[in-house]
C-alpha atoms as a PDB file:
ATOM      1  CA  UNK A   1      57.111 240.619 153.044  1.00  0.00           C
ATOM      2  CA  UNK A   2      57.673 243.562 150.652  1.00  0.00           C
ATOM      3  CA  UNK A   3      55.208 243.668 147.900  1.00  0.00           C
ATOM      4  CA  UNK A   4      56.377 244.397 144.214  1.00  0.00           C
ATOM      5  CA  UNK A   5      54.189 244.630 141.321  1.00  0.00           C
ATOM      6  CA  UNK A   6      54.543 242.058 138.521  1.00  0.00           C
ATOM      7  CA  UNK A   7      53.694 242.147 134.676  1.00  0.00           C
ATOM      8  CA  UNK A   8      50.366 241.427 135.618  1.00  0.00           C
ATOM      9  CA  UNK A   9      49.857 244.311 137.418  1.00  0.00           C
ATOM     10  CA  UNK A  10      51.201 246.643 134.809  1.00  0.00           C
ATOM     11  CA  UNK A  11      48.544 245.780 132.598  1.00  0.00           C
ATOM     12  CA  UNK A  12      45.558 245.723 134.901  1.00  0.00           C
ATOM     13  CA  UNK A  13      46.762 249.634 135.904  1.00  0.00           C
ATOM     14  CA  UNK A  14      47.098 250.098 132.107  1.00  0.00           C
ATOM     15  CA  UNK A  15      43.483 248.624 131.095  1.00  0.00           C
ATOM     16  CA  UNK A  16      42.021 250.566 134.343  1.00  0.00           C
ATOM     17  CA  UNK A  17      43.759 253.709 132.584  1.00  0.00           C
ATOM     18  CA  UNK A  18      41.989 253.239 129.319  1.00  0.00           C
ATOM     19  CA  UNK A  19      38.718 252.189 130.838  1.00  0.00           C
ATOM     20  CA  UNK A  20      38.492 255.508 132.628  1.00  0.00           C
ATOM     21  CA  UNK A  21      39.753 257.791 129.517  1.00  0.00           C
ATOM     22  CA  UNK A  22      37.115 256.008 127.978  1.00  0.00           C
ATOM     23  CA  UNK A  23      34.197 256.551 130.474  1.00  0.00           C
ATOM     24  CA  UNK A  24      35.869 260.646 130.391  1.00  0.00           C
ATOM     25  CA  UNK A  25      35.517 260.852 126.816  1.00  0.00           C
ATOM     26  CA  UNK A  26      31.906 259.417 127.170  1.00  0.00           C
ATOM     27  CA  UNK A  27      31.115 262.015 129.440  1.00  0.00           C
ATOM     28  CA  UNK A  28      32.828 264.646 127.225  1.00  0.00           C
ATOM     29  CA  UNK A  29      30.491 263.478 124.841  1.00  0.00           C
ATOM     30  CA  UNK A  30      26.997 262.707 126.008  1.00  0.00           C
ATOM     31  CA  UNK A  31      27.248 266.642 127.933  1.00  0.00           C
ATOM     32  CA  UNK A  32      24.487 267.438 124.717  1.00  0.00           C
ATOM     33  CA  UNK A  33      21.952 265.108 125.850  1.00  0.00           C
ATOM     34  CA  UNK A  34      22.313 266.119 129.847  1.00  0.00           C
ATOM     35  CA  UNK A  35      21.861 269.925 128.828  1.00  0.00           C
ATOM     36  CA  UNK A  36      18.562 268.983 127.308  1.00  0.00           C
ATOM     37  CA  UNK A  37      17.669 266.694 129.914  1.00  0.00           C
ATOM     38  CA  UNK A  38      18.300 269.493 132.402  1.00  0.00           C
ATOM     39  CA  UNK A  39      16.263 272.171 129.790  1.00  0.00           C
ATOM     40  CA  UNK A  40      12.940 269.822 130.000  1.00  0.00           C
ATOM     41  CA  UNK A  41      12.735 269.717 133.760  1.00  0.00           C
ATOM     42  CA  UNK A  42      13.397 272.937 134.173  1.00  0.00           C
ATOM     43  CA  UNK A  43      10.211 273.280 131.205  1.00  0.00           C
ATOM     44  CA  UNK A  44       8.601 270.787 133.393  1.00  0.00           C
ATOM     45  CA  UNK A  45       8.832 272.143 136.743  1.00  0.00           C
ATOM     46  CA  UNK A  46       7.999 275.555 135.556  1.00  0.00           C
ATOM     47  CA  UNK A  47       4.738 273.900 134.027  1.00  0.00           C
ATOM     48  CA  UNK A  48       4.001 272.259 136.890  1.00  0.00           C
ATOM     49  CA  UNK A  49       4.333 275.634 138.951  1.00  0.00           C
ATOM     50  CA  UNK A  50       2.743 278.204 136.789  1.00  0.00           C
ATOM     51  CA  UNK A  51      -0.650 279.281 137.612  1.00  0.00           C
ATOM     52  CA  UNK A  52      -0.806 280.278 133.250  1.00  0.00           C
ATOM     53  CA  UNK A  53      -2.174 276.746 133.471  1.00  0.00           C
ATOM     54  CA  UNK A  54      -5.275 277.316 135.297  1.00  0.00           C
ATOM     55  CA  UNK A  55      -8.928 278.260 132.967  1.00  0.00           C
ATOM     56  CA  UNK A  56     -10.940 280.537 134.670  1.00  0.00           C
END
């Protein structure tokens, strides 16, 4: 049995298309909020490392 792909098909492949240019342009979009995400734990871990912390 030879499978061929019915209307049906043609618009699940479409609606997976826009789904994932969707979830791309997300991406595209929240890279602002990962860069500062990234900024504060590399703030944090230095913090957490530094010996400036310490009182004598």
């Amino acid at each position: 049995m030879i499978y061929t792909p019915g209307a049906y098909d043609g618009h699940l492949l479409s609606f997976s298309r826009e789904l994932i240019q969707e979830a791309f342009r997300l991406l595209r979009d929240s890279d602002h909020i990962a860069q500062a995400q990234r900024e504060r734990d590399a703030l944090a871990k230095t913090a957490t490392t530094s010996p400036a912390s310490e009182v004598d």
